[in-house]
C-alpha atoms as a PDB file:
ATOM      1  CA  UNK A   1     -30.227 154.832   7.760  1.00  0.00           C
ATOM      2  CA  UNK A   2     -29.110 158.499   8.507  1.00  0.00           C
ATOM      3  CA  UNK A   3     -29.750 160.638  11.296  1.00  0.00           C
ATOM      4  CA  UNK A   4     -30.041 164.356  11.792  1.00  0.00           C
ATOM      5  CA  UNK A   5     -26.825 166.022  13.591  1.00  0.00           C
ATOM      6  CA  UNK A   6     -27.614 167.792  16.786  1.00  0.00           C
ATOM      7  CA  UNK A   7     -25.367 170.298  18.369  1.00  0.00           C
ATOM      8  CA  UNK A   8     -24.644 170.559  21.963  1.00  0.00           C
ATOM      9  CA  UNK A   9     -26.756 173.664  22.035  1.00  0.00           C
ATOM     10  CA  UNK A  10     -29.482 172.787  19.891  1.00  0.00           C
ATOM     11  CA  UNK A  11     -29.958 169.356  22.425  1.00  0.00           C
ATOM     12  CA  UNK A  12     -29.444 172.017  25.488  1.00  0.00           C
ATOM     13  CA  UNK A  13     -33.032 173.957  23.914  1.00  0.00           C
ATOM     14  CA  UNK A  14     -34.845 170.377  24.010  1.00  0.00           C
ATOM     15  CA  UNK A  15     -37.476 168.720  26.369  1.00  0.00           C
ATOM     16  CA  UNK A  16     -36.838 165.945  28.395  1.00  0.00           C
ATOM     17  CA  UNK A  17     -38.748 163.614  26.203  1.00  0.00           C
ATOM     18  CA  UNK A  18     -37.483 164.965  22.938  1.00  0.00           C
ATOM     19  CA  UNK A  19     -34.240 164.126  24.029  1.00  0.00           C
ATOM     20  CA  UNK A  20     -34.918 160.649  24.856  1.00  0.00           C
ATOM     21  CA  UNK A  21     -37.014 160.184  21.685  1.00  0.00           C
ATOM     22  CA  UNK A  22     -33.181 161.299  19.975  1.00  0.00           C
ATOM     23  CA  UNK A  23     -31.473 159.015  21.983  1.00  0.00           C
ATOM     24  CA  UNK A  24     -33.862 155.975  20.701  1.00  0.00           C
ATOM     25  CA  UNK A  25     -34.110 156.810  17.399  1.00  0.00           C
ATOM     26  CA  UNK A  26     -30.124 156.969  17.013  1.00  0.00           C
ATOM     27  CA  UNK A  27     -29.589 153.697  19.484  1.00  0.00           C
ATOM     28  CA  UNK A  28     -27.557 155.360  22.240  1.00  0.00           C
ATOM     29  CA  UNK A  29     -28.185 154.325  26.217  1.00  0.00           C
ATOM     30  CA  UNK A  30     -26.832 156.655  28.452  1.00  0.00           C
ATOM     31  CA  UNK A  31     -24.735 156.294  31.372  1.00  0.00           C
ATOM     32  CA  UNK A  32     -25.014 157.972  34.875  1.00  0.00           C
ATOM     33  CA  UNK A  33     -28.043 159.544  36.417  1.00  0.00           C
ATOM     34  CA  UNK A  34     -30.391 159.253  33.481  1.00  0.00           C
ATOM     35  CA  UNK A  35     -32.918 161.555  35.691  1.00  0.00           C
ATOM     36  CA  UNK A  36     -30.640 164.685  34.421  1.00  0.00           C
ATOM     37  CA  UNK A  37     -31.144 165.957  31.235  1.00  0.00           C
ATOM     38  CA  UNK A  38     -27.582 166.833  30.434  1.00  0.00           C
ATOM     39  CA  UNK A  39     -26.603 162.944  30.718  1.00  0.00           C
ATOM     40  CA  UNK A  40     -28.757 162.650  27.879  1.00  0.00           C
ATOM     41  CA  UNK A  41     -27.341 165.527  25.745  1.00  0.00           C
ATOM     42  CA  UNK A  42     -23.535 164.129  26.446  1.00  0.00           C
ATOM     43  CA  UNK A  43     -24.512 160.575  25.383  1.00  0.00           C
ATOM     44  CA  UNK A  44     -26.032 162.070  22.224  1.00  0.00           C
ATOM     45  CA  UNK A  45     -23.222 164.366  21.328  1.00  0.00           C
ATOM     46  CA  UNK A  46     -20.450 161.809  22.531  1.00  0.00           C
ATOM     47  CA  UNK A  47     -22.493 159.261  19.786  1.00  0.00           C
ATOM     48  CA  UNK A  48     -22.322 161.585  17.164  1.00  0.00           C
ATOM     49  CA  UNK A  49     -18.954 162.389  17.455  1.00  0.00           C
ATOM     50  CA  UNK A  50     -18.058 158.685  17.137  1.00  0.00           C
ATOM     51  CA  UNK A  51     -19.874 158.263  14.241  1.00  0.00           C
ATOM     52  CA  UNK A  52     -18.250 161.062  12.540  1.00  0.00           C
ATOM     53  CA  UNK A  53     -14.601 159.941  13.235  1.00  0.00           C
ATOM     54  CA  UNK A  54     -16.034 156.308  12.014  1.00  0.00           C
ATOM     55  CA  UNK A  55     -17.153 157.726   8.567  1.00  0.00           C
ATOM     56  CA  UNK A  56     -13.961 159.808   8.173  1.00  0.00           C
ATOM     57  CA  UNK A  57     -11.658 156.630   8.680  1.00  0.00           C
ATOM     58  CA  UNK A  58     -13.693 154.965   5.987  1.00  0.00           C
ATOM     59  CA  UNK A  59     -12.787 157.547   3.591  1.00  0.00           C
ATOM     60  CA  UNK A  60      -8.932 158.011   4.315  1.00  0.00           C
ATOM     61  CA  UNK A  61      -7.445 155.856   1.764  1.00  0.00           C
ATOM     62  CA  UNK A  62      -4.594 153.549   2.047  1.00  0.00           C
ATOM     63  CA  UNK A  63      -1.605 155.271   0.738  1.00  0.00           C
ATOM     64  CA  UNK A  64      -0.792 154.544  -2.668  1.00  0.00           C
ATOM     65  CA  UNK A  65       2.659 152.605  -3.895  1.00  0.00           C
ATOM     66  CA  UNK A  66       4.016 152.498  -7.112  1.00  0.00           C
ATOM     67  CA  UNK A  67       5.724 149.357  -8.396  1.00  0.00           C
ATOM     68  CA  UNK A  68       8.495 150.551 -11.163  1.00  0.00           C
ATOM     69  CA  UNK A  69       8.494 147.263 -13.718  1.00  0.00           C
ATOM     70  CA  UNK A  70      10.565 149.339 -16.006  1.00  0.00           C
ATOM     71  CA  UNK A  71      11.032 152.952 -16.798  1.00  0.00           C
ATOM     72  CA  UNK A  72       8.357 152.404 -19.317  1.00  0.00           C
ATOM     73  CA  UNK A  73       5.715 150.713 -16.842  1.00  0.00           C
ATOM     74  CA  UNK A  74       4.454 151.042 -13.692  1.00  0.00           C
ATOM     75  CA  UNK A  75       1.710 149.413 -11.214  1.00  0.00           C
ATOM     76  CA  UNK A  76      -0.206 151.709  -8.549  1.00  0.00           C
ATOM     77  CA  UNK A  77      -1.392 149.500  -5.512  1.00  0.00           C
ATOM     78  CA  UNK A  78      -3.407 150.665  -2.761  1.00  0.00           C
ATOM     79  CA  UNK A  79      -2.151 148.137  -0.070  1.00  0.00           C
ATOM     80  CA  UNK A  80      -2.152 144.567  -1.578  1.00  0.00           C
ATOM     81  CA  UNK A  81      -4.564 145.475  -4.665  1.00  0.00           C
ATOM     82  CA  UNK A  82      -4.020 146.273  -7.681  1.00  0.00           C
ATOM     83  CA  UNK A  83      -5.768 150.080  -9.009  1.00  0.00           C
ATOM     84  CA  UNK A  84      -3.836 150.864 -12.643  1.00  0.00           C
ATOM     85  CA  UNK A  85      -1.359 150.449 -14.479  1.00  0.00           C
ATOM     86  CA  UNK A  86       0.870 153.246 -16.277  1.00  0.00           C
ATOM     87  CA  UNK A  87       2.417 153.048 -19.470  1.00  0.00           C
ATOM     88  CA  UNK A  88       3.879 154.744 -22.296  1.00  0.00           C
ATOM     89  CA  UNK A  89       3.348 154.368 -26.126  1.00  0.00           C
ATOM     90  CA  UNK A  90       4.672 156.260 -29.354  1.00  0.00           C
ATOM     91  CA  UNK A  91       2.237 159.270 -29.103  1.00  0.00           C
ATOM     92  CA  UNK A  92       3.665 162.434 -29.616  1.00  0.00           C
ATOM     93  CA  UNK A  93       1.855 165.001 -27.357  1.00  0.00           C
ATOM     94  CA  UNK A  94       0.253 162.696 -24.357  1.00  0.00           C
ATOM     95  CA  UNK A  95       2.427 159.038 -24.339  1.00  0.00           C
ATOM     96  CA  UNK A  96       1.893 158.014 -20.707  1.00  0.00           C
ATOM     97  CA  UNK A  97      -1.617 156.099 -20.362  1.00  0.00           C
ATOM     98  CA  UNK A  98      -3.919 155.348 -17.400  1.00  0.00           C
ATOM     99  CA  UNK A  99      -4.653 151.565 -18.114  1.00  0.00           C
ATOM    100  CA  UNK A 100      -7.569 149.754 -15.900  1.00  0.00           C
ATOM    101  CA  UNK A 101      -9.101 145.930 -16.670  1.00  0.00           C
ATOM    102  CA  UNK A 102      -6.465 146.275 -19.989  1.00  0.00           C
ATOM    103  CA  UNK A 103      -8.367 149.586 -21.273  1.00  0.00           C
ATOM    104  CA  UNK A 104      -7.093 153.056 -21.675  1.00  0.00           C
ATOM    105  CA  UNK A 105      -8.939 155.390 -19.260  1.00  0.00           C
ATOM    106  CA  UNK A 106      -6.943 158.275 -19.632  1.00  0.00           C
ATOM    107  CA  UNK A 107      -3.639 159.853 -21.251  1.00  0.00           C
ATOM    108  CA  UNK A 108      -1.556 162.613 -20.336  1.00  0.00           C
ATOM    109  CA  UNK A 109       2.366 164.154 -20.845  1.00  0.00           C
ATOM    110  CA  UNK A 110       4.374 163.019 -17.619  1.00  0.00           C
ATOM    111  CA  UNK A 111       3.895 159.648 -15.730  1.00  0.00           C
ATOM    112  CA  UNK A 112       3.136 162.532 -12.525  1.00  0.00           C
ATOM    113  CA  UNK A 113      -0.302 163.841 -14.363  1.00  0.00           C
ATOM    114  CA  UNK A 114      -1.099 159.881 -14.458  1.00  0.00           C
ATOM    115  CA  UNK A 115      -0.207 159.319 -10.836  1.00  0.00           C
ATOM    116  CA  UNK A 116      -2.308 162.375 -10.227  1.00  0.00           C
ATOM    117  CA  UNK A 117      -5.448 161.341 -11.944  1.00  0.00           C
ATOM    118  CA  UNK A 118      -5.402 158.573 -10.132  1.00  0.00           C
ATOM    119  CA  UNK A 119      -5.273 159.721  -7.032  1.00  0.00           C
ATOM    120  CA  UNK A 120      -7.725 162.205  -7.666  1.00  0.00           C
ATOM    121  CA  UNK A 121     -10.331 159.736  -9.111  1.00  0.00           C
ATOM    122  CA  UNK A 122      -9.920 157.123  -6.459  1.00  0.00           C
ATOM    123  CA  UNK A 123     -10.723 159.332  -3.723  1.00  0.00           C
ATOM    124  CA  UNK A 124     -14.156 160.530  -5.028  1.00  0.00           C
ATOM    125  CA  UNK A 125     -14.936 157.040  -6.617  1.00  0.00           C
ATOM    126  CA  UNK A 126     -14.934 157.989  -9.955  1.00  0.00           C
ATOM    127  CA  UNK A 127     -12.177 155.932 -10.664  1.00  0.00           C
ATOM    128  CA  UNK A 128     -13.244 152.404 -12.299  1.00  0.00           C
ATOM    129  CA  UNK A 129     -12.501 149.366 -10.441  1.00  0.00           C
ATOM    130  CA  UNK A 130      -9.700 147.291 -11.334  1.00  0.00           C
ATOM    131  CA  UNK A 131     -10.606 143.569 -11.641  1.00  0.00           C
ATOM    132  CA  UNK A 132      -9.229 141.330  -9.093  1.00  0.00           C
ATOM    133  CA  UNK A 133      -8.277 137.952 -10.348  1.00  0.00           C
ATOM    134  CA  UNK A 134      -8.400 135.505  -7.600  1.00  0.00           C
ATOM    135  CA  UNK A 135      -6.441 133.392  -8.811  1.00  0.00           C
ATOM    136  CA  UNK A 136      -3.255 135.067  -9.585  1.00  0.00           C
ATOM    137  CA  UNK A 137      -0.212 134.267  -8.034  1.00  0.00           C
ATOM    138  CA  UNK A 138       1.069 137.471  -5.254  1.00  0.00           C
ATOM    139  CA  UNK A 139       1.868 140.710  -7.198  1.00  0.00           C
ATOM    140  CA  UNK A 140       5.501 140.314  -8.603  1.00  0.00           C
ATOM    141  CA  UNK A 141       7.619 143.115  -7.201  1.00  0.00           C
ATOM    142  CA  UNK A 142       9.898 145.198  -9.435  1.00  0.00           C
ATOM    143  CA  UNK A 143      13.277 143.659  -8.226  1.00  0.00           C
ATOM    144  CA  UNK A 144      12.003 140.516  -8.830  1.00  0.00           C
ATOM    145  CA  UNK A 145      10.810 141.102 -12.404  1.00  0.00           C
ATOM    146  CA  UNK A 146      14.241 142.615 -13.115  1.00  0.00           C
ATOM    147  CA  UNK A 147      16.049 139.756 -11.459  1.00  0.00           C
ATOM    148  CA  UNK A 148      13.753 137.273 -13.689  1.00  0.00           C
ATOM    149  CA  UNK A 149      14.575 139.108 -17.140  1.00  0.00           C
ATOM    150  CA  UNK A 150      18.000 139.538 -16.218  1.00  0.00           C
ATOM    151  CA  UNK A 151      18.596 135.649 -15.269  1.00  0.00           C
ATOM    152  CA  UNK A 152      16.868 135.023 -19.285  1.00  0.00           C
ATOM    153  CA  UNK A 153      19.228 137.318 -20.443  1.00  0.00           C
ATOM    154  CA  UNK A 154      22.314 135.475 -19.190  1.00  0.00           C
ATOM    155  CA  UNK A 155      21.138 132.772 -20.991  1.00  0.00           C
ATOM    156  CA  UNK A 156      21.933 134.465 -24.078  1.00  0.00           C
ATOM    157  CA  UNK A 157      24.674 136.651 -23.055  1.00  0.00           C
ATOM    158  CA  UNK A 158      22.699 139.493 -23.750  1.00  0.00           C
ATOM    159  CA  UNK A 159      23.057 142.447 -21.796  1.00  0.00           C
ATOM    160  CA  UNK A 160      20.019 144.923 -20.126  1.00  0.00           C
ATOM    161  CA  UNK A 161      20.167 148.004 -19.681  1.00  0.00           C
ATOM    162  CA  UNK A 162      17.398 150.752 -19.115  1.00  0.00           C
ATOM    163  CA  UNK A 163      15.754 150.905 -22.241  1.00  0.00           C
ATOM    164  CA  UNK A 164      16.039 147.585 -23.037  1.00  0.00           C
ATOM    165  CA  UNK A 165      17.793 144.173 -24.083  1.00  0.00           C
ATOM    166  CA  UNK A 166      21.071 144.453 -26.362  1.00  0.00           C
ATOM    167  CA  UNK A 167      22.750 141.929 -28.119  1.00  0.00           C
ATOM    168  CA  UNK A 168      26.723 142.895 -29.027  1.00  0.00           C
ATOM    169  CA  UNK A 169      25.438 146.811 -28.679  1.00  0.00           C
ATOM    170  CA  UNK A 170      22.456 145.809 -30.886  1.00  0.00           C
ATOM    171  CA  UNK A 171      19.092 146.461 -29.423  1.00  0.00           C
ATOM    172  CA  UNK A 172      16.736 143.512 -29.302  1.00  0.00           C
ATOM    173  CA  UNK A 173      13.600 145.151 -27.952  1.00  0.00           C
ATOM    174  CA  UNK A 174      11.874 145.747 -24.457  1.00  0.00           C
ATOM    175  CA  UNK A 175      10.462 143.423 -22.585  1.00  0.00           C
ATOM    176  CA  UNK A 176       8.195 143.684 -18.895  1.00  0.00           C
ATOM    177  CA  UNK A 177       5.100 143.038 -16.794  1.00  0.00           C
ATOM    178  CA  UNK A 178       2.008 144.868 -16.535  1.00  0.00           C
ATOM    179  CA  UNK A 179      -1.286 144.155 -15.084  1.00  0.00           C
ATOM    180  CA  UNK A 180      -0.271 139.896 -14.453  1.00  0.00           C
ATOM    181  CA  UNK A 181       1.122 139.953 -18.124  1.00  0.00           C
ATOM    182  CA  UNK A 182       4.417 139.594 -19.604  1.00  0.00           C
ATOM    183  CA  UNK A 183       5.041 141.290 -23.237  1.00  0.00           C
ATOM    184  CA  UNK A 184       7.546 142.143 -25.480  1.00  0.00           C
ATOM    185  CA  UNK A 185       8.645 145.208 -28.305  1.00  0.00           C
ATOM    186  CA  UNK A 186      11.021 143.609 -30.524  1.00  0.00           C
ATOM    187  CA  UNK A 187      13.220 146.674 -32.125  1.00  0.00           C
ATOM    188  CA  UNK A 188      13.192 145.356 -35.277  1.00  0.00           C
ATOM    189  CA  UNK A 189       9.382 145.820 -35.109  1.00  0.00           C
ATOM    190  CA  UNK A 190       7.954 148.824 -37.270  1.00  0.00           C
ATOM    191  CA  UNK A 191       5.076 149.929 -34.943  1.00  0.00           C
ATOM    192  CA  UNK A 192       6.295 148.850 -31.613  1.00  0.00           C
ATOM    193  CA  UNK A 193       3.547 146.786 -30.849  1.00  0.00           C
ATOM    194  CA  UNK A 194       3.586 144.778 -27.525  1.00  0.00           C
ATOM    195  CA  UNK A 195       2.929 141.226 -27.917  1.00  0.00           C
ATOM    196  CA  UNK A 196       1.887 139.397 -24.670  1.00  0.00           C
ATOM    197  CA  UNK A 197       3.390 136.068 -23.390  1.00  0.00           C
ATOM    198  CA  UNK A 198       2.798 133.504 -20.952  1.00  0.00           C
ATOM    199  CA  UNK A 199       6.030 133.309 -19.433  1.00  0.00           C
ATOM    200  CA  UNK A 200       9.208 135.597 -19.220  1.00  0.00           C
ATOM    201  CA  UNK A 201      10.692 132.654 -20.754  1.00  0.00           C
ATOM    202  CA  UNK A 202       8.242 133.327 -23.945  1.00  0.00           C
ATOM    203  CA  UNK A 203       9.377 137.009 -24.036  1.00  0.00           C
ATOM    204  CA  UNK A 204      13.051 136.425 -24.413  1.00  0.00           C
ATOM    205  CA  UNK A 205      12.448 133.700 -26.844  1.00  0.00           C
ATOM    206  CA  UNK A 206      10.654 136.101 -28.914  1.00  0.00           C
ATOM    207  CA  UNK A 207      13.664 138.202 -28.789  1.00  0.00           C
ATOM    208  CA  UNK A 208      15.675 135.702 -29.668  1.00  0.00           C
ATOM    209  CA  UNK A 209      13.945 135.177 -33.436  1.00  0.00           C
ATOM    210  CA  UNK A 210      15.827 138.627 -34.238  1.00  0.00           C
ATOM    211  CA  UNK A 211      18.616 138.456 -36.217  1.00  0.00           C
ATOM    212  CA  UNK A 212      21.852 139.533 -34.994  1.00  0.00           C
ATOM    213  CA  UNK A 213      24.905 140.494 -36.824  1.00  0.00           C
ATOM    214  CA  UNK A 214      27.413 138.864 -34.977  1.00  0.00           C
ATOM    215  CA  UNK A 215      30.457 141.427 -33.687  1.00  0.00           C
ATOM    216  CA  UNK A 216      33.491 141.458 -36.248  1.00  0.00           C
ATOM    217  CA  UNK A 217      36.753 140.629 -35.144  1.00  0.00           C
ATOM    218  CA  UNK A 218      38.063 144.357 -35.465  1.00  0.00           C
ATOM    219  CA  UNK A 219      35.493 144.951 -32.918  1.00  0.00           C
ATOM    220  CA  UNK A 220      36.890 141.970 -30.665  1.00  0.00           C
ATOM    221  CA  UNK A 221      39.996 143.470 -30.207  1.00  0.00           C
ATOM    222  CA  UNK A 222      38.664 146.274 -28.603  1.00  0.00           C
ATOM    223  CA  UNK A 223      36.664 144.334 -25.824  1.00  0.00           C
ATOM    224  CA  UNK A 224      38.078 143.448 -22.600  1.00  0.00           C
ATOM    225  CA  UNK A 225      39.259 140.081 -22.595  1.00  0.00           C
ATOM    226  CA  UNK A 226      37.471 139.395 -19.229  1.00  0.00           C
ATOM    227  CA  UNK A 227      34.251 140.146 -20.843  1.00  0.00           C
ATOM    228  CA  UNK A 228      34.724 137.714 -24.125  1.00  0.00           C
ATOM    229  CA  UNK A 229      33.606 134.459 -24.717  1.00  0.00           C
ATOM    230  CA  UNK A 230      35.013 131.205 -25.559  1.00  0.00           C
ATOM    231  CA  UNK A 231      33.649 131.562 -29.291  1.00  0.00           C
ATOM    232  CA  UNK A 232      34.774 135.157 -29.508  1.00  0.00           C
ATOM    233  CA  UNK A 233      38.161 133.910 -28.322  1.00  0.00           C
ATOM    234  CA  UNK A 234      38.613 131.369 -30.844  1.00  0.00           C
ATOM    235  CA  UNK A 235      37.190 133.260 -33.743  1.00  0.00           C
ATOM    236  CA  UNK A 236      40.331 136.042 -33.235  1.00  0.00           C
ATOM    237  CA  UNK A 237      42.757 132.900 -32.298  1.00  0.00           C
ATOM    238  CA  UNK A 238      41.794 132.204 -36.345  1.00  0.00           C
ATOM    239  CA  UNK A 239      41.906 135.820 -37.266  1.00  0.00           C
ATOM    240  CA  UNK A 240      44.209 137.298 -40.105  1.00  0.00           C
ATOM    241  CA  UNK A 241      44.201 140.943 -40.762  1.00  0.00           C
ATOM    242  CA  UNK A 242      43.278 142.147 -43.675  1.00  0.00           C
ATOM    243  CA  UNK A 243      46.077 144.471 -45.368  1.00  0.00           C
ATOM    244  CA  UNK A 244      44.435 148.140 -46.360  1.00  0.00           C
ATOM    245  CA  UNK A 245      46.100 147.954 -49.887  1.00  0.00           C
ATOM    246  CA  UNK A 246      47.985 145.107 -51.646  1.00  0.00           C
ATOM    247  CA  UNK A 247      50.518 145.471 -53.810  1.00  0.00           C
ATOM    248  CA  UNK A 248      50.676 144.061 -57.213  1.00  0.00           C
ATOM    249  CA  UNK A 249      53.013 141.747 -58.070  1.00  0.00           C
ATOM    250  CA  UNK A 250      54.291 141.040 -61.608  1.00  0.00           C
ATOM    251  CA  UNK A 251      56.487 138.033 -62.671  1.00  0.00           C
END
């Protein structure tokens, strides 16, 4: 229930019972000689004043922190909870998208114009509610995302780097998380898609389905012989050059 505001000199032009009558109907007791009207007028003012610093705590929100799962992805939290997700797809004029409860809310040019919508949207409370599952597992933090693709990759000997997940300077695809999910872009895939997995486990499996041509032993030479393996070492220990041109010999 609401209450009319009262300033200190509106309350000064008021009766003695009027004021009371206030003081009821807004649940405030005064302290001190309540034989003075003025006692009355600072208990109503000092009530009011409370309530108003009450209301405009309620509306501060929590500041908001972005969770980088790759360059490609992001997760907005306000505190512990999740509000959206951003991502990016192949469009060509607005490719970063606003994604809440796994539906596109909104699309703009920079990840920044996302961040801002947000932002804007949350603090009027136009902004739909995310969908709290209760039970996932504690929001994965960026580091710890990259640490878990990375520790797949090694698996393989595969090597990540910003945009993605190569394979003897071959690019597999992209993997990440986003919104409790994993997924996966293979390269060799013609629209990009992103197809979801249970596990980063299941993600670099995907991956590794893709056919790679494996580096030639011309190219061997080149790499540092810290970096090669025990296969790439025996494959040049069996190497023989190929002459450019051969001559012909007659009998």
């Amino acid at each position: 229930m609401t209450h009319p505001s009262y300033t200190q000199q509106a309350l000064s032009r008021f009766k003695f019972d009027r004021l009371k009558r206030i003081a009821t109907e807004v649940g405030v007791t005064p302290t001190g000689d309540k034989t003075q009207r003025q006692t009355w007028i600072n208990a109503i003012v000092a009530h009011q004043s409370a309530q108003l610093q009450k209301v405009n705590e309620q509306f501060v929100p929590e500041e908001l922190t972005t969770v980088e799962i790759s360059f490609y992805d992001h997760e907005i939290y306000c505190g512990n909870t999740l509000v959206a997700a951003i991502t990016y797809d192949d469009d060509l004029t607005q490719p970063w998208v606003v994604i809440i409860n796994n539906e596109e809310v909104h699309r703009a040019s920079t990840p920044m114009l996302c961040h801002r919508y947000i932002c804007t949207h949350l603090k009027d409370g136009s902004l739909p509610v995310q969908k709290q599952d209760a039970t996932d597992t504690p929001c994965i933090t960026g580091n710890e995302i990259m640490y878990q693709i990375a520790t797949e990759c090694e698996k393989y000997k595969w090597e990540l780097l910003d945009n993605g997940i190569y394979c003897n300077d071959e690019k597999l695809g992209e993997v990440g998380y986003t919104n409790g999910q994993w997924w996966v872009k293979r390269a060799s895939s013609e629209h990009q898609q992103k197809v979801f997995c249970n596990s980063v486990g299941d993600v670099v499996q995907v991956l590794a389905m893709v056919e790679v041509k494996p580096v030639s032993c011309e190219d061997l030479l080149d790499k540092p012989f810290d970096e090669m393996t025990s296969e790439e070492w025996e494959r040049l220990r069996e190497y023989e050059p190929v002459p450019e041109s051969r001559e012909l010999v007659t009998a």
